[in-house]
Protein backbone atom coordinates (compact mmCIF):
# COMPACT_ATOMS: atom_id res chain seq x y z
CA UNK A 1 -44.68 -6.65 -31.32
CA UNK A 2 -44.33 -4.81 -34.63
CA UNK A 3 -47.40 -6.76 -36.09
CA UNK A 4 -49.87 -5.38 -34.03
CA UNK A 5 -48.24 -1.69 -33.00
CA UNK A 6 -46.96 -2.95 -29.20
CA UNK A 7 -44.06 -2.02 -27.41
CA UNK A 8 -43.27 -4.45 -24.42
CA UNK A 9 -40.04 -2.32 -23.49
CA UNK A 10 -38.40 -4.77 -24.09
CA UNK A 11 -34.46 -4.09 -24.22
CA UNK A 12 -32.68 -5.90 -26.73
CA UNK A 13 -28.58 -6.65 -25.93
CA UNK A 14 -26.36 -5.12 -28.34
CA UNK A 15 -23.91 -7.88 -28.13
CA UNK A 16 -25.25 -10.80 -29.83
CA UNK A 17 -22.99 -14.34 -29.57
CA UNK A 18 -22.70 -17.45 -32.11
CA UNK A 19 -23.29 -21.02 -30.22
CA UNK A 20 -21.57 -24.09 -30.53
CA UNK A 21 -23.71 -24.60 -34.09
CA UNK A 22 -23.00 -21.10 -35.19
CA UNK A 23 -26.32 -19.71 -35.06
CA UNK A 24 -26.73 -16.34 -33.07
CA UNK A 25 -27.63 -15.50 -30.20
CA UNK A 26 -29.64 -12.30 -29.01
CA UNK A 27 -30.53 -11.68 -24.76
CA UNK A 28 -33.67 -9.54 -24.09
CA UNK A 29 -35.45 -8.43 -21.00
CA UNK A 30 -38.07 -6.44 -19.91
CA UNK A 31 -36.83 -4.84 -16.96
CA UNK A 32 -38.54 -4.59 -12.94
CA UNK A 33 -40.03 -1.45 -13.51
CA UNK A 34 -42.05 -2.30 -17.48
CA UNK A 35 -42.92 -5.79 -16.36
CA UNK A 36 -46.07 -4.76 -13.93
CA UNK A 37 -47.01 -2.07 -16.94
CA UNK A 38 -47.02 -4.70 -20.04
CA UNK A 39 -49.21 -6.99 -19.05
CA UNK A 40 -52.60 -5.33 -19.53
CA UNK A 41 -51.26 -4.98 -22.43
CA UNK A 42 -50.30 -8.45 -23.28
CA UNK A 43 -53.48 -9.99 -22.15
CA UNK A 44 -55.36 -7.10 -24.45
CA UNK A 45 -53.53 -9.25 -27.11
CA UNK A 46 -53.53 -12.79 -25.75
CA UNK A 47 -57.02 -13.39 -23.37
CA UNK A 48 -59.24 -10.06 -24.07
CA UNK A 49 -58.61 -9.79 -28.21
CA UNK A 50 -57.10 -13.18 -29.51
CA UNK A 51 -59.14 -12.80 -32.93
CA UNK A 52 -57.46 -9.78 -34.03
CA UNK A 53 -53.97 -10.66 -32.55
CA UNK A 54 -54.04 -13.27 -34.52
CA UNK A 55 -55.14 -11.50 -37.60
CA UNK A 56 -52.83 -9.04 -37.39
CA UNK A 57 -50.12 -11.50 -36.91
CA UNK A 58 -51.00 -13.51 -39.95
CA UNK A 59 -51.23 -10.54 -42.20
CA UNK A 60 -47.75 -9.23 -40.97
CA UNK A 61 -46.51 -13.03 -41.70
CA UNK A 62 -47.57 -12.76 -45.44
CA UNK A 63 -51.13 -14.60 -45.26
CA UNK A 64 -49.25 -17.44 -45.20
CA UNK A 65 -49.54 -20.60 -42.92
CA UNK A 66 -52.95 -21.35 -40.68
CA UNK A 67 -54.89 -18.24 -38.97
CA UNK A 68 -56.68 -21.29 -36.93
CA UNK A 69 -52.93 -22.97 -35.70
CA UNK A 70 -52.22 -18.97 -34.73
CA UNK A 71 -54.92 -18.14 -32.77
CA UNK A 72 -54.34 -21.38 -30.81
CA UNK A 73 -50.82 -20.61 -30.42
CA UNK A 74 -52.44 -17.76 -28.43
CA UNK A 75 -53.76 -20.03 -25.54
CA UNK A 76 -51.89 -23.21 -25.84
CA UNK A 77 -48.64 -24.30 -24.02
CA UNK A 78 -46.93 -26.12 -26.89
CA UNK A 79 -44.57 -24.51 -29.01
CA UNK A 80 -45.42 -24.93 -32.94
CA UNK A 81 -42.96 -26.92 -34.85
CA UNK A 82 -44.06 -25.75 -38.83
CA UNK A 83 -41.82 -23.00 -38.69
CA UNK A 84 -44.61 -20.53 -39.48
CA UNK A 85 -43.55 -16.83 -37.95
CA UNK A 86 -46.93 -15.84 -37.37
CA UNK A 87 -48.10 -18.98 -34.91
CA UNK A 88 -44.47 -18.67 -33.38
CA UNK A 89 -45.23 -14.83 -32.61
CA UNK A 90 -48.68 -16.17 -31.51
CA UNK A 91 -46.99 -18.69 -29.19
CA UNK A 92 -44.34 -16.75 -27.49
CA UNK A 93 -46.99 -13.65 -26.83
CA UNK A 94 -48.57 -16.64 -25.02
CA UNK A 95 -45.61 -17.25 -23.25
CA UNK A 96 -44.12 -13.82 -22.51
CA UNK A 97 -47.85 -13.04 -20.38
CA UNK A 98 -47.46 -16.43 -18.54
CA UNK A 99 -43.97 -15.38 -17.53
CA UNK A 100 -44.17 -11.62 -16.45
CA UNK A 101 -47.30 -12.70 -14.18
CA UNK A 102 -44.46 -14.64 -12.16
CA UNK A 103 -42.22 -11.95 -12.74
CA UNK A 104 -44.33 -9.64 -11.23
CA UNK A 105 -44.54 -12.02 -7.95
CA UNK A 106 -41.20 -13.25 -7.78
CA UNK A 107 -38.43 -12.06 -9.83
CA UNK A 108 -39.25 -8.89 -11.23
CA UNK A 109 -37.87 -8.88 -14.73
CA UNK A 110 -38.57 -11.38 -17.66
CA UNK A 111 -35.57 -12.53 -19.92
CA UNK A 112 -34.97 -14.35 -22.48
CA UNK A 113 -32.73 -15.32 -25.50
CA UNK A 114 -33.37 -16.02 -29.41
CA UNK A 115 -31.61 -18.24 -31.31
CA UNK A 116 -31.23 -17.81 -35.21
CA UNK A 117 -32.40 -15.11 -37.36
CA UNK A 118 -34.99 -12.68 -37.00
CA UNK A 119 -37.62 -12.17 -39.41
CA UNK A 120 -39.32 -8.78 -39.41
């Protein structure tokens, strides 16, 4: 997570596809043996340190949008539907620790894929 200095390993396929409504498509995964070693990490961001999480991901997003609507996106289990970067980050940081705590029980490695363009 760029915004606030954090490496989740994650490792980001080099082939990226177009879908039926030609937007791209990008897998990543954090693999068996980073997903037991991220999540002190993540919940450092998420649970222990929400406040500055969400600072830092509000100042990397421009100032713009609501710092309130992205330090809920930390805890909540809806995805935000403004389009605001910042909560989005906010949300899937939320997400990402939800899923490597199952990963770490059941499947080992967390993966997912992003749709559209990236905005650094």
């Amino acid at each position: 997570m760029l915004a606030t200095d954090s490496d989740f390993a994650v490792f980001a396929s080099d082939v990226k596809l177009v879908d039926e409504q030609g937007a791209s498509v990008e897998s990543n995964l954090i693999t068996s043996g980073d997903v037991k070693r991220v999540i002190p990490d993540l919940e450092e961001l998420v649970e222990k340190h929400p406040d500055r999480t969400a600072r830092a991901l509000f100042a990397h997003g421009g100032n713009c949008g609501d710092p309130a609507r992205v330090l809920a996106a930390l805890s909540s289990d809806e995805w935000p539907e403004g389009g605001d970067p910042a909560e989005e980050a906010a949300a899937f940081a939320h997400q990402l620790l939800k899923r490597a705590r199952v990963a770490v029980g059941d499947f080992h490695v967390v993966c997912w894929e992003f749709r559209g363009d990236i905005v650094l």
